[in-house]
PDB file of N, CA and C in Angstrom:
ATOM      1  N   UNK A   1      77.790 196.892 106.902  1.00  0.00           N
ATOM      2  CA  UNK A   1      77.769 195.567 106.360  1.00  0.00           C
ATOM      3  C   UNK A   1      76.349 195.288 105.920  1.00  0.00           C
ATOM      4  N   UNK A   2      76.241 195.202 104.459  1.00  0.00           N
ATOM      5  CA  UNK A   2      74.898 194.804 104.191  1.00  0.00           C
ATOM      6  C   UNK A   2      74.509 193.425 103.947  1.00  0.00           C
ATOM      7  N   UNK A   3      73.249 192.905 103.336  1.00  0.00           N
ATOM      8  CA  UNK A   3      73.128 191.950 103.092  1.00  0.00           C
ATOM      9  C   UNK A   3      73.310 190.593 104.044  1.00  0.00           C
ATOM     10  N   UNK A   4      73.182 190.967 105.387  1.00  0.00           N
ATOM     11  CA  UNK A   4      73.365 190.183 106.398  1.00  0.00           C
ATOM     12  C   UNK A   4      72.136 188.612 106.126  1.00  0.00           C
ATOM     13  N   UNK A   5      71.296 188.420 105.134  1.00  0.00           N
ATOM     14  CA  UNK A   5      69.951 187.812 105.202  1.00  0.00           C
ATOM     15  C   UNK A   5      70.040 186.668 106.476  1.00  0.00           C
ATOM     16  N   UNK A   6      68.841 186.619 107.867  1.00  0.00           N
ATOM     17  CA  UNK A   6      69.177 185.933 108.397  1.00  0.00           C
ATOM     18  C   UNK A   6      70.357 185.603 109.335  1.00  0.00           C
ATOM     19  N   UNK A   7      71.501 185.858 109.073  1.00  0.00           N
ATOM     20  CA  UNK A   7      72.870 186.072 110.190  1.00  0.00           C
ATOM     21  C   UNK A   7      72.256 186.574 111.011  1.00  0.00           C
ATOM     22  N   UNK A   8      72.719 186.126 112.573  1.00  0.00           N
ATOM     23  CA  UNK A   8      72.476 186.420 114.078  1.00  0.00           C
ATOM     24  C   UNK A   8      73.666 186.417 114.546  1.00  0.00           C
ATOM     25  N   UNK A   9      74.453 186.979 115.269  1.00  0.00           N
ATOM     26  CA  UNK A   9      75.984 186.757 116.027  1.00  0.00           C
ATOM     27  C   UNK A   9      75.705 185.513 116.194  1.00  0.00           C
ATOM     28  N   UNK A  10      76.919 184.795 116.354  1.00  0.00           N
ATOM     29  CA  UNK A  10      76.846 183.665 116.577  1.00  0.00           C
ATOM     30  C   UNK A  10      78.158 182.860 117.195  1.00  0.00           C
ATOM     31  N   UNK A  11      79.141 183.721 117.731  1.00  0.00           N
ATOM     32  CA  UNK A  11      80.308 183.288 118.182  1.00  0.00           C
ATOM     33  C   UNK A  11      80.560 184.558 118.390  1.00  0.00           C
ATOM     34  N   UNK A  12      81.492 184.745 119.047  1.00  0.00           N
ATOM     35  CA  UNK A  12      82.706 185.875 120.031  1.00  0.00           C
ATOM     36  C   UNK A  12      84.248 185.279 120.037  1.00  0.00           C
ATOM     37  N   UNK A  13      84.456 185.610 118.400  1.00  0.00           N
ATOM     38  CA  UNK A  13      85.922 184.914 117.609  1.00  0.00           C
ATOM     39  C   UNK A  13      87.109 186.069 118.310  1.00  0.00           C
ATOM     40  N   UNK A  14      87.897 185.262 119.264  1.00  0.00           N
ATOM     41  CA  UNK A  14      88.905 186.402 120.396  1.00  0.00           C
ATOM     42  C   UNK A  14      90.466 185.200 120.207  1.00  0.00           C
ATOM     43  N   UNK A  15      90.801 186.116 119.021  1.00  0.00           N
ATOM     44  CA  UNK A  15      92.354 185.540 118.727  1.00  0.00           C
ATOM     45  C   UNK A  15      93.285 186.003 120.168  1.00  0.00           C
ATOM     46  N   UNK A  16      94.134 185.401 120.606  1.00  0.00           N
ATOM     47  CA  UNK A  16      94.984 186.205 121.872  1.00  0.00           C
ATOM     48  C   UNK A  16      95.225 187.673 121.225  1.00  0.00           C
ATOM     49  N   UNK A  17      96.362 187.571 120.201  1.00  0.00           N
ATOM     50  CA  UNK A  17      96.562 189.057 119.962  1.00  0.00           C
ATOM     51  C   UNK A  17      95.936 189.603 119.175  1.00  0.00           C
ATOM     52  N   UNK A  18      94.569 189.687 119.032  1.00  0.00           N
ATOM     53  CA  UNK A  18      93.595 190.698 118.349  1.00  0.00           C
ATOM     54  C   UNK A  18      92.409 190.920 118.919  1.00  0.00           C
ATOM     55  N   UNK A  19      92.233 192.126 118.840  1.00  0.00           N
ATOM     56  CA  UNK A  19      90.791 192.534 119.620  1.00  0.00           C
ATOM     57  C   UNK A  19      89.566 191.384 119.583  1.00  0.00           C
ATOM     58  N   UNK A  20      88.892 191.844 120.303  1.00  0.00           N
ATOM     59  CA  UNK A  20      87.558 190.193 120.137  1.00  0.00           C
ATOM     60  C   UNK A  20      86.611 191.135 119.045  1.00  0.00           C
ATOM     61  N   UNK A  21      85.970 190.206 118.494  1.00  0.00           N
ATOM     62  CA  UNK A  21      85.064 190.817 117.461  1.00  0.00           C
ATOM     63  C   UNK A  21      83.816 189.374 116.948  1.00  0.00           C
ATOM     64  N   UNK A  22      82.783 190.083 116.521  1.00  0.00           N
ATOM     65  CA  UNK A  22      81.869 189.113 116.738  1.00  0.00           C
ATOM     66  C   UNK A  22      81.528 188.660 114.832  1.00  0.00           C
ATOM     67  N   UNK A  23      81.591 187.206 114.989  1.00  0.00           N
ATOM     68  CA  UNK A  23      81.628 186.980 113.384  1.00  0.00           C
ATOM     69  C   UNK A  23      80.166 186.776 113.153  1.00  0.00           C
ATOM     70  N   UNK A  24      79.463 186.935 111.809  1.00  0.00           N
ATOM     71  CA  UNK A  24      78.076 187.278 111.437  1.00  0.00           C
ATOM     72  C   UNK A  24      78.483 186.524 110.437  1.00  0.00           C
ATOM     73  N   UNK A  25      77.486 184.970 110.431  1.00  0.00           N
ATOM     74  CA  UNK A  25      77.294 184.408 109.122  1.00  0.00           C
ATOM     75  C   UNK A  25      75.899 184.005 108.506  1.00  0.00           C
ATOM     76  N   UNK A  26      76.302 184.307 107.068  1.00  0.00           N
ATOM     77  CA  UNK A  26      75.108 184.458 106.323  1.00  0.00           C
ATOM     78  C   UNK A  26      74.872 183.730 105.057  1.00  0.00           C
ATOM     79  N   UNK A  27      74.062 183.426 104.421  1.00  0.00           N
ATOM     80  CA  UNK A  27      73.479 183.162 102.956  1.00  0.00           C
ATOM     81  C   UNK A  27      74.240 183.354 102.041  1.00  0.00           C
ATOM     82  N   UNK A  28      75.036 184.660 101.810  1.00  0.00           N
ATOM     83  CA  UNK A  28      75.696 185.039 101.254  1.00  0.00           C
ATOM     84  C   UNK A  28      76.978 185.529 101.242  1.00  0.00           C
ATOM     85  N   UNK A  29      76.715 186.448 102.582  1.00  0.00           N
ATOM     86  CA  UNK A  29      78.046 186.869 103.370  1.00  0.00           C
ATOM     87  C   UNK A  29      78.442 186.526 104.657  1.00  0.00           C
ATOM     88  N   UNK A  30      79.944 186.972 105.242  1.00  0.00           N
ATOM     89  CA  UNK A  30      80.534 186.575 106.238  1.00  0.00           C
ATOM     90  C   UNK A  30      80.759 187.938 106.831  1.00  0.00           C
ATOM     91  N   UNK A  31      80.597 188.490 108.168  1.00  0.00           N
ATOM     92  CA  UNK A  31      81.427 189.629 108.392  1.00  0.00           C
ATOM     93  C   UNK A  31      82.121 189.519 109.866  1.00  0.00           C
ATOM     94  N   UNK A  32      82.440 190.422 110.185  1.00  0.00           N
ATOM     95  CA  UNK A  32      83.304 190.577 111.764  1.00  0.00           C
ATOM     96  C   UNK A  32      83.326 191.821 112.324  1.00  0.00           C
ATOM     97  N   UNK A  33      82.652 192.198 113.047  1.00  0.00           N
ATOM     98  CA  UNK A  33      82.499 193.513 113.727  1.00  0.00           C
ATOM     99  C   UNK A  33      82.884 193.808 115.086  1.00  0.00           C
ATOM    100  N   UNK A  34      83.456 194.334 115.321  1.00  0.00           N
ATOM    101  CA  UNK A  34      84.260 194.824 116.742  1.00  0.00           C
ATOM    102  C   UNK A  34      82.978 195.550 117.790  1.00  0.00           C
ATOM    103  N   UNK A  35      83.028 195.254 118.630  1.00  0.00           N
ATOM    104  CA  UNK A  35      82.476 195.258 120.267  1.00  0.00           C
ATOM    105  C   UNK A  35      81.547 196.847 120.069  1.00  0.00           C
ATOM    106  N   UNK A  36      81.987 197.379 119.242  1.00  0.00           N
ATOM    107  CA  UNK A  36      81.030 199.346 118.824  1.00  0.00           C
ATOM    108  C   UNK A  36      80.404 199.000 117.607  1.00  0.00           C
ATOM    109  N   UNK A  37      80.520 197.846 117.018  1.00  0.00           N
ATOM    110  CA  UNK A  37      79.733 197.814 115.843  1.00  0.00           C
ATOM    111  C   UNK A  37      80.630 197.847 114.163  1.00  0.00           C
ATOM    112  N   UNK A  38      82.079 198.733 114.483  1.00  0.00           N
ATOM    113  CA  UNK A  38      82.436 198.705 113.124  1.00  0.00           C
ATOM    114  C   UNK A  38      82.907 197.304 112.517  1.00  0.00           C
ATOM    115  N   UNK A  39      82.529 197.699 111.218  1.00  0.00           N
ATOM    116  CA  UNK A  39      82.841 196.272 110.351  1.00  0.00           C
ATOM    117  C   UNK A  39      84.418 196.535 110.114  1.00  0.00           C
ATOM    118  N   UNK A  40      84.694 195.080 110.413  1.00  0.00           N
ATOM    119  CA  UNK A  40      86.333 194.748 110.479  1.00  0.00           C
ATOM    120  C   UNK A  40      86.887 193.714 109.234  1.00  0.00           C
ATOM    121  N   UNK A  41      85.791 193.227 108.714  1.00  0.00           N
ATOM    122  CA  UNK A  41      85.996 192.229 107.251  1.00  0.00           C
ATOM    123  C   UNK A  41      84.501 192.213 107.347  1.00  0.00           C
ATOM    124  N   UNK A  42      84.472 191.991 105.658  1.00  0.00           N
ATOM    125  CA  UNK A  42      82.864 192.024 105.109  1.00  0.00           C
ATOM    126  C   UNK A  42      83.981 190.720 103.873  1.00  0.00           C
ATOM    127  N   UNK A  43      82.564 189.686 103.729  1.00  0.00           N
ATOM    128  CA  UNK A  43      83.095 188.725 103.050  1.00  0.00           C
ATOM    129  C   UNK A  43      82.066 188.021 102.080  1.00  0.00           C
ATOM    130  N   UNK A  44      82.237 188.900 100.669  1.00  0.00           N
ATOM    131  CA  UNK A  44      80.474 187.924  99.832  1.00  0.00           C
ATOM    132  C   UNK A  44      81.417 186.814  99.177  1.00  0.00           C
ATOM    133  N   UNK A  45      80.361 185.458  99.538  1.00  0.00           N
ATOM    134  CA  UNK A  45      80.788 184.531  99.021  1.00  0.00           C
ATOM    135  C   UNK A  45      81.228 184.298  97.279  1.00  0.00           C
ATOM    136  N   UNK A  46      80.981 185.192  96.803  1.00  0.00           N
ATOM    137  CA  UNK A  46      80.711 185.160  94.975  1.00  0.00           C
ATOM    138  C   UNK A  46      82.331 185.907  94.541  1.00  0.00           C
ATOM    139  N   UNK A  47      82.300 186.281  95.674  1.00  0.00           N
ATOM    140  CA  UNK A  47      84.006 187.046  95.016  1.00  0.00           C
ATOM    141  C   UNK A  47      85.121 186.748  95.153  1.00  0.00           C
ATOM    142  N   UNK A  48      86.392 186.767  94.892  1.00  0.00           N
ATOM    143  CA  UNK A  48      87.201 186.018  95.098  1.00  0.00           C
ATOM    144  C   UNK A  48      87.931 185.555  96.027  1.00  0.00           C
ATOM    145  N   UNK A  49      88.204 184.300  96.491  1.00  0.00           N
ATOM    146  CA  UNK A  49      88.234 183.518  97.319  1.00  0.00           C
ATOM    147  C   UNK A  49      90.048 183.753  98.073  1.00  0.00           C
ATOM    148  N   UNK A  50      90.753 184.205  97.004  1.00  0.00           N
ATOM    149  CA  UNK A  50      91.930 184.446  97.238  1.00  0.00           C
ATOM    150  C   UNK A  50      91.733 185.623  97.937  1.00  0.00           C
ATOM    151  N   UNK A  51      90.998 186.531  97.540  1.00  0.00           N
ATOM    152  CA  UNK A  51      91.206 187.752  97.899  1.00  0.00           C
ATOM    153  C   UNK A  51      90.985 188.057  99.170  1.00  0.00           C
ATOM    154  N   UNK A  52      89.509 186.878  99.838  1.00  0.00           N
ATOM    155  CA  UNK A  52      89.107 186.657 101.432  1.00  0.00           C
ATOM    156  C   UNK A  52      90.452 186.265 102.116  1.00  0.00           C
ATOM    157  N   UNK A  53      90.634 185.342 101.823  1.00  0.00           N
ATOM    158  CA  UNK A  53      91.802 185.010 102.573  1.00  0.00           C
ATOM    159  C   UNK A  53      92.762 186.011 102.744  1.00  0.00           C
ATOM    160  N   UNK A  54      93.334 186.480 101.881  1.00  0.00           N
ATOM    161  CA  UNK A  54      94.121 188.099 102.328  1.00  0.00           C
ATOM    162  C   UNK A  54      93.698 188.860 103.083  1.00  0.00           C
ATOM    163  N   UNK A  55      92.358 188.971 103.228  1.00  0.00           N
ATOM    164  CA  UNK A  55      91.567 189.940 104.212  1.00  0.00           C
ATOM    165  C   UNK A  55      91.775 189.962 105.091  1.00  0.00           C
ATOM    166  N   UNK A  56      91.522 188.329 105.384  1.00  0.00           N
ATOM    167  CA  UNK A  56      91.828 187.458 106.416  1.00  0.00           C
ATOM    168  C   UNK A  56      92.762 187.769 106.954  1.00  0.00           C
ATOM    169  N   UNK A  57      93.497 187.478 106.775  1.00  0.00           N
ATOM    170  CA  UNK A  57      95.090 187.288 107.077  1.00  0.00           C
ATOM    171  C   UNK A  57      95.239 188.957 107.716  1.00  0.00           C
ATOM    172  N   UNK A  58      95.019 190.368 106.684  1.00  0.00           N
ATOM    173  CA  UNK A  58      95.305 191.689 106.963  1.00  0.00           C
ATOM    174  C   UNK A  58      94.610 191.592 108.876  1.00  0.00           C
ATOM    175  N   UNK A  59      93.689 191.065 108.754  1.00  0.00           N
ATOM    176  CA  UNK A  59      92.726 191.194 110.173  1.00  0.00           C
ATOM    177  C   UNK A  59      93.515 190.528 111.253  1.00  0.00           C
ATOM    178  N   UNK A  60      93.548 189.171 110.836  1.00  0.00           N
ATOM    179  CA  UNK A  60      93.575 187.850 112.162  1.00  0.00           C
ATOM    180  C   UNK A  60      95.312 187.635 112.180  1.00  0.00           C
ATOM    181  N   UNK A  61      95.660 188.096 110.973  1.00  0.00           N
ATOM    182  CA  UNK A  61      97.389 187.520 111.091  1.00  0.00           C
ATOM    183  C   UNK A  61      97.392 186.270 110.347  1.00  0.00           C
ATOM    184  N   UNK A  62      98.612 185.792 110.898  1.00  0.00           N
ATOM    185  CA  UNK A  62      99.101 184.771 109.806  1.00  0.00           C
ATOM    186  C   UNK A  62      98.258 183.632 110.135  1.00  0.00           C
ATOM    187  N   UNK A  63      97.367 182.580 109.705  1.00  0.00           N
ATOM    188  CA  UNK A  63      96.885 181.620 110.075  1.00  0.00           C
ATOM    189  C   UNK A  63      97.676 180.419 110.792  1.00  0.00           C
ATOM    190  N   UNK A  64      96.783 179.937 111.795  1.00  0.00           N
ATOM    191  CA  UNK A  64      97.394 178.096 112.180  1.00  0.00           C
ATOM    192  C   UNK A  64      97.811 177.059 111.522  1.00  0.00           C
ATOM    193  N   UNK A  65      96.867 176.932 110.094  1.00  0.00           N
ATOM    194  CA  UNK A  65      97.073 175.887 109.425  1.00  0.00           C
ATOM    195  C   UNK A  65      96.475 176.359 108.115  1.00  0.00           C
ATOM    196  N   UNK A  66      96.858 175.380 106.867  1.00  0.00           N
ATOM    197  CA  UNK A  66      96.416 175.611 105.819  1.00  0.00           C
ATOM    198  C   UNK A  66      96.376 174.007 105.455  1.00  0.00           C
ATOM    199  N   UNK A  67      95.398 173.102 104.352  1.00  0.00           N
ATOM    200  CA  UNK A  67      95.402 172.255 103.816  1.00  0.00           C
ATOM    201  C   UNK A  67      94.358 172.604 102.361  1.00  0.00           C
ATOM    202  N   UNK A  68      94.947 171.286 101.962  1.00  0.00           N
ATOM    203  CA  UNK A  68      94.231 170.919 100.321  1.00  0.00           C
ATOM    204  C   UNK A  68      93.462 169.588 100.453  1.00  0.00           C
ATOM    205  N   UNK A  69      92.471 169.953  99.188  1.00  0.00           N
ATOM    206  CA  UNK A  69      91.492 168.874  99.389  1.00  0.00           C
ATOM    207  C   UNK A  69      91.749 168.703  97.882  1.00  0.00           C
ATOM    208  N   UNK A  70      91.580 167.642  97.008  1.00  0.00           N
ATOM    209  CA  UNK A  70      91.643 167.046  95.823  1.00  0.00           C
ATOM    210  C   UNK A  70      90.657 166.894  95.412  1.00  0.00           C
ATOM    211  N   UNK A  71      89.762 167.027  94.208  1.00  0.00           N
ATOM    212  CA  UNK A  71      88.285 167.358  93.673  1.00  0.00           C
ATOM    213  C   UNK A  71      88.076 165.777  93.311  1.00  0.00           C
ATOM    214  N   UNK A  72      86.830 166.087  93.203  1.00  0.00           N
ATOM    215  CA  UNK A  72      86.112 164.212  92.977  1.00  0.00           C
ATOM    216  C   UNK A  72      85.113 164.752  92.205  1.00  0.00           C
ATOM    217  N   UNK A  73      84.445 163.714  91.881  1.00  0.00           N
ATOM    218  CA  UNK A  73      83.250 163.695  91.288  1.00  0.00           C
ATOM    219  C   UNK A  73      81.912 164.747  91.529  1.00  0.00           C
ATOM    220  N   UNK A  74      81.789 164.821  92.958  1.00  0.00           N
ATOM    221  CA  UNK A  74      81.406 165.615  93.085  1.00  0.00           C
ATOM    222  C   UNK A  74      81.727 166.875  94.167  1.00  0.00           C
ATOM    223  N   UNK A  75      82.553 167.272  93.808  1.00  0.00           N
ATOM    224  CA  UNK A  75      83.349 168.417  95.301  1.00  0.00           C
ATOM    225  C   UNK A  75      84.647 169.312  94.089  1.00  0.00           C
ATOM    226  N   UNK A  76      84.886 170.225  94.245  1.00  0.00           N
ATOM    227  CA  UNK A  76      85.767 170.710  93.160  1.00  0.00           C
ATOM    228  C   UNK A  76      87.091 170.701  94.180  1.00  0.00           C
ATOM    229  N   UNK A  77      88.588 170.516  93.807  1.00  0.00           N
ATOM    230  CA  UNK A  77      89.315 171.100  94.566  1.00  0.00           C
ATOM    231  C   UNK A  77      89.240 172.322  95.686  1.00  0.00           C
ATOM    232  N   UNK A  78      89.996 172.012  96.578  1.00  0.00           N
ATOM    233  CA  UNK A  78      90.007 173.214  97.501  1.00  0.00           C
ATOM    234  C   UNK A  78      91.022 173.232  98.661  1.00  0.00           C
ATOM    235  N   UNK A  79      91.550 174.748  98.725  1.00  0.00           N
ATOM    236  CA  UNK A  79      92.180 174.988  99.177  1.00  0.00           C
ATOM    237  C   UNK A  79      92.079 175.952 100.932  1.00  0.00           C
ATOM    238  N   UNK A  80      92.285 175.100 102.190  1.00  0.00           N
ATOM    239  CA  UNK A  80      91.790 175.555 103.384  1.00  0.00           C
ATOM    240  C   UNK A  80      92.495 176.409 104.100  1.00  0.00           C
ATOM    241  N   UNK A  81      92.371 177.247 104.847  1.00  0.00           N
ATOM    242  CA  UNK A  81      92.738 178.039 105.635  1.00  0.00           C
ATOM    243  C   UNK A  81      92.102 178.569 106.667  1.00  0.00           C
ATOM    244  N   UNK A  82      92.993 178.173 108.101  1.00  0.00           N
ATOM    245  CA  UNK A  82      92.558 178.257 109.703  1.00  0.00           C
ATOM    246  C   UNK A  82      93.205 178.859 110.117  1.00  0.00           C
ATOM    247  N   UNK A  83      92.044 179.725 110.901  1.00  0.00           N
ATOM    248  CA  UNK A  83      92.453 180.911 112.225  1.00  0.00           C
ATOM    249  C   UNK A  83      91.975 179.808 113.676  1.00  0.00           C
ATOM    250  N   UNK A  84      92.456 178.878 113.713  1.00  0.00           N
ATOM    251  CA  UNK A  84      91.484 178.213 114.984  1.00  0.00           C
ATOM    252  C   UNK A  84      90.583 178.013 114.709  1.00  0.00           C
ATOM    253  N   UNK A  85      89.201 178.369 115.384  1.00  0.00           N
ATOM    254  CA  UNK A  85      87.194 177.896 115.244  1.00  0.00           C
ATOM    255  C   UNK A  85      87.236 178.858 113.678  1.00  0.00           C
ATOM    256  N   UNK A  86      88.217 179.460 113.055  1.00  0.00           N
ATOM    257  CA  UNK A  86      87.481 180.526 111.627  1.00  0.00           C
ATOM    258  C   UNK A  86      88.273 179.962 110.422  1.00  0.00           C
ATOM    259  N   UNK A  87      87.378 179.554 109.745  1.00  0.00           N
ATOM    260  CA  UNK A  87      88.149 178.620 108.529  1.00  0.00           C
ATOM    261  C   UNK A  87      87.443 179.225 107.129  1.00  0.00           C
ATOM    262  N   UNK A  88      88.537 179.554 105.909  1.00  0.00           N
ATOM    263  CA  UNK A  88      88.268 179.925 104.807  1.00  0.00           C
ATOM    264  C   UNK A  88      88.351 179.069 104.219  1.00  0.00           C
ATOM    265  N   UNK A  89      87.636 178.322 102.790  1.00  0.00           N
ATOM    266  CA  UNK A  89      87.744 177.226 101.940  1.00  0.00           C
ATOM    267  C   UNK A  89      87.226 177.771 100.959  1.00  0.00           C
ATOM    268  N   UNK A  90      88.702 178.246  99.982  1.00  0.00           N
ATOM    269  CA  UNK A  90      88.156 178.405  98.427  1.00  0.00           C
ATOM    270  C   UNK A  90      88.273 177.430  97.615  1.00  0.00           C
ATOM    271  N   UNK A  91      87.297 177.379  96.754  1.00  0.00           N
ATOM    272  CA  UNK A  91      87.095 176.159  95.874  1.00  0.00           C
ATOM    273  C   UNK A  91      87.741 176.604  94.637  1.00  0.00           C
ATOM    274  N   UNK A  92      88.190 175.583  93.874  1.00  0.00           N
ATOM    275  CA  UNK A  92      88.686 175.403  92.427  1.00  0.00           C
ATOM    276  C   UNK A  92      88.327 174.294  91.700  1.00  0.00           C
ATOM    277  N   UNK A  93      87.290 175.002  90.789  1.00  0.00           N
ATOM    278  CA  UNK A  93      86.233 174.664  90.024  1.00  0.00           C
ATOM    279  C   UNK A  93      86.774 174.510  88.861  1.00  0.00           C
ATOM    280  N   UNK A  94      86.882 173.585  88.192  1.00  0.00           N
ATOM    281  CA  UNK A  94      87.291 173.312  86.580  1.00  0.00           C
ATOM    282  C   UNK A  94      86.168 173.607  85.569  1.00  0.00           C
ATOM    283  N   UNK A  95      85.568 172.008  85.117  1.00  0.00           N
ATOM    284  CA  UNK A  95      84.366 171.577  84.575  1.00  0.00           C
ATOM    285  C   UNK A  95      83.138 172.928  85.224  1.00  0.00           C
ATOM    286  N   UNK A  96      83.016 172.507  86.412  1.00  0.00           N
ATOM    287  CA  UNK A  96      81.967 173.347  86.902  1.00  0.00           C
ATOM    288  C   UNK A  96      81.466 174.756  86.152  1.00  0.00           C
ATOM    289  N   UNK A  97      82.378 175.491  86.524  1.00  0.00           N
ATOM    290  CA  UNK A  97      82.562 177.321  86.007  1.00  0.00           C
ATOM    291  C   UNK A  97      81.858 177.261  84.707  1.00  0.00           C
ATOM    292  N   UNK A  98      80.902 178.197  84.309  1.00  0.00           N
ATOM    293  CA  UNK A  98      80.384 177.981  83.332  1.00  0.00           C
ATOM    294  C   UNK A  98      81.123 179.357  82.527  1.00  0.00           C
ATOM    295  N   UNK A  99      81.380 179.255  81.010  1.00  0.00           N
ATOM    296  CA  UNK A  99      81.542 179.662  80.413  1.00  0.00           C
ATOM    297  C   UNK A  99      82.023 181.555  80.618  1.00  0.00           C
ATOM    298  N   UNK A 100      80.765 181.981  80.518  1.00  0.00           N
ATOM    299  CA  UNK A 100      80.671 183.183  81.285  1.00  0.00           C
ATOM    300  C   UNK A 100      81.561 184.041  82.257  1.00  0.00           C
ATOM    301  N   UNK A 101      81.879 183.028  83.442  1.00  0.00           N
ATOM    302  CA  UNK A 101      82.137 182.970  84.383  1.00  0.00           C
ATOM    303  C   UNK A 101      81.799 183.812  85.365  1.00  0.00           C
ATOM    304  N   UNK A 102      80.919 183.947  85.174  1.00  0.00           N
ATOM    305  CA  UNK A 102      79.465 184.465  86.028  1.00  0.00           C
ATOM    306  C   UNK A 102      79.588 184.172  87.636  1.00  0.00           C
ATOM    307  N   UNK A 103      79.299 185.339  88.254  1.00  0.00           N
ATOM    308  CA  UNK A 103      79.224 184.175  89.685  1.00  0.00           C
ATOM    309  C   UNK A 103      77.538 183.713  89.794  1.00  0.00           C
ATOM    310  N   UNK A 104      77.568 182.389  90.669  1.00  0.00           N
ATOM    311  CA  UNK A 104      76.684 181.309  90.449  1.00  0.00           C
ATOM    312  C   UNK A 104      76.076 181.088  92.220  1.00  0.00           C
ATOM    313  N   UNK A 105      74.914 181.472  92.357  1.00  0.00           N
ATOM    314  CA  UNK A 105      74.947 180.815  94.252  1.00  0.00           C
ATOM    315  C   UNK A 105      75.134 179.248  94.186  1.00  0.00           C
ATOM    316  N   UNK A 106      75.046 178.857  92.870  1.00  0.00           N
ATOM    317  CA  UNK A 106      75.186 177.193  93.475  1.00  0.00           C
ATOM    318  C   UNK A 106      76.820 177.157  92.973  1.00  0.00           C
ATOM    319  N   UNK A 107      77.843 177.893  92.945  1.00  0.00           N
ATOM    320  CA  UNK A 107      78.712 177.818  92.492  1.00  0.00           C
ATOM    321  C   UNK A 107      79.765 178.484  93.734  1.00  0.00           C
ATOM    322  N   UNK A 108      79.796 178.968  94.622  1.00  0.00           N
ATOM    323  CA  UNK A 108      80.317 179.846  95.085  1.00  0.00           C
ATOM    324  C   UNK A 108      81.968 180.000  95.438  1.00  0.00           C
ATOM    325  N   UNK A 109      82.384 181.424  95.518  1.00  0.00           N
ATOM    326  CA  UNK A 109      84.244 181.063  95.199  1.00  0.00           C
ATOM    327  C   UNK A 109      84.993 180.716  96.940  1.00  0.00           C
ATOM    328  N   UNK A 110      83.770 180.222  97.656  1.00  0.00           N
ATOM    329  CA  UNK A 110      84.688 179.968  98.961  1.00  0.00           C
ATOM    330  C   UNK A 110      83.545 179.861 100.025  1.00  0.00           C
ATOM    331  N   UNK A 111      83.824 179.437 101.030  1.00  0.00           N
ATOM    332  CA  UNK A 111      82.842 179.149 101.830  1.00  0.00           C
ATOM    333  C   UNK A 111      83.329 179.989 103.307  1.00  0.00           C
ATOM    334  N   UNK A 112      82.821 179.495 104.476  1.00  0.00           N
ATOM    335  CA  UNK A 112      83.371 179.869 105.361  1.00  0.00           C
ATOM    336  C   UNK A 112      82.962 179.411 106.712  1.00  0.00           C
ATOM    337  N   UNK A 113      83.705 178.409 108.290  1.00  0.00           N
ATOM    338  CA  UNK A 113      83.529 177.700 108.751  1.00  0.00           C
ATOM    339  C   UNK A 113      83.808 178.107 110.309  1.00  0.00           C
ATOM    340  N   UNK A 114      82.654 178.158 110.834  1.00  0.00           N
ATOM    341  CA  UNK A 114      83.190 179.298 112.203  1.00  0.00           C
ATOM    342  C   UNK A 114      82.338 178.281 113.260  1.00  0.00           C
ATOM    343  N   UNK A 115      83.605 177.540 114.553  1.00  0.00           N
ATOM    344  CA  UNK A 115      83.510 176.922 115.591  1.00  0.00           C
ATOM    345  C   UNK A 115      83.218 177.586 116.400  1.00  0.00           C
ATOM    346  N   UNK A 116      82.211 177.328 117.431  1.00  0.00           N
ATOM    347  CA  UNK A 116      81.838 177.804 118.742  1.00  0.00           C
ATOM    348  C   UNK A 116      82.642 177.187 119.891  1.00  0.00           C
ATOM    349  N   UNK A 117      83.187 177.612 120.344  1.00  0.00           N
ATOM    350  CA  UNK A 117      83.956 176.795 121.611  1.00  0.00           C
ATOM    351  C   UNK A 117      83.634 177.549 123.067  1.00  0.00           C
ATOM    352  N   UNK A 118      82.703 176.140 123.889  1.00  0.00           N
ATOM    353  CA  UNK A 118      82.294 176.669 124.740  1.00  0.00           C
ATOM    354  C   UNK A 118      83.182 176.343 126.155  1.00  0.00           C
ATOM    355  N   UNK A 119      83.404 177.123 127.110  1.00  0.00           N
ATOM    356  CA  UNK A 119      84.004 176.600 128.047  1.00  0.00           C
ATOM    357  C   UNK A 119      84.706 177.570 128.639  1.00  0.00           C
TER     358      UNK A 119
END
C-alpha cells in the first residue's frame, strides 16, 4: 500500500464475521491491512467511488445501511454507505466536474469515515 502520506493506524475495524484488520487513513488514500501486514483494500480517493464501495462490500460483506444526501449550493449529491464505525460517501458532482474530467484533490470521487469505538 503506497502513498500512505501521514496515515497512522488509527482504529482496529473487527466486523463479527471477518477477520480484524487495521484501517489506515490518509490525504489521499484509505487502506485495511490484516494483523501480518497484508493489504486487504487499498482505496485512492480520485477513483471511482462506485468501484470502492464494491471493494468494500467484496471485503466487509453486505453493509448495515446505505443513505442519500441531496446536493445544495454548496455540497454535491451523495450517496452513503455503512459497515458500522466504516463509512463510504461517493459524491455526485454535476456543475462541479470540470470539463476534462480530470481527477481534482479539491474534487474528490468519495470520501471515507472511520469511528473509533472505545469500550
Amino acid at each position: 500500500m503506497q502513498n500512505f502520506t501521514g496515515s497512522d493506524p488509527i482504529s482496529t475495524f473487527v466486523p463479527e464475521e471477518h477477520t480484524a484488520g487495521t484501517v489506515l487513513l490518509g490525504a489521499e488514500t484509505t487502506g485495511v491491512v490484516n494483523e501480518n501486514g497484508t493489504v486487504l483494500l487499498s482505496l485512492h480517493y480520485s477513483e471511482n467511488g462506485d468501484e470502492a464501495v464494491r471493494a468494500a462490500i467484496d471485503l466487509l460483506g453486505e453493509p448495515e445501511a446505505t443513505h442519500h444526501e441531496d446536493g445544495s449550493n454548496h455540497y454535491p449529491e451523495m450517496n452513503g454507505t455503512s459497515w458500522g464505525g466504516f463509512d463510504i460517501v461517493v459524491n455526485r458532482y454535476r456543475s462541479e466536474r470540470t470539463s476534462t474530467d480530470e481527477a481534482s484533490p479539491y474534487l474528490p470521487e468519495f470520501s471515507v469515515q472511520a469511528t473509533i469505538q472505545r469500550g
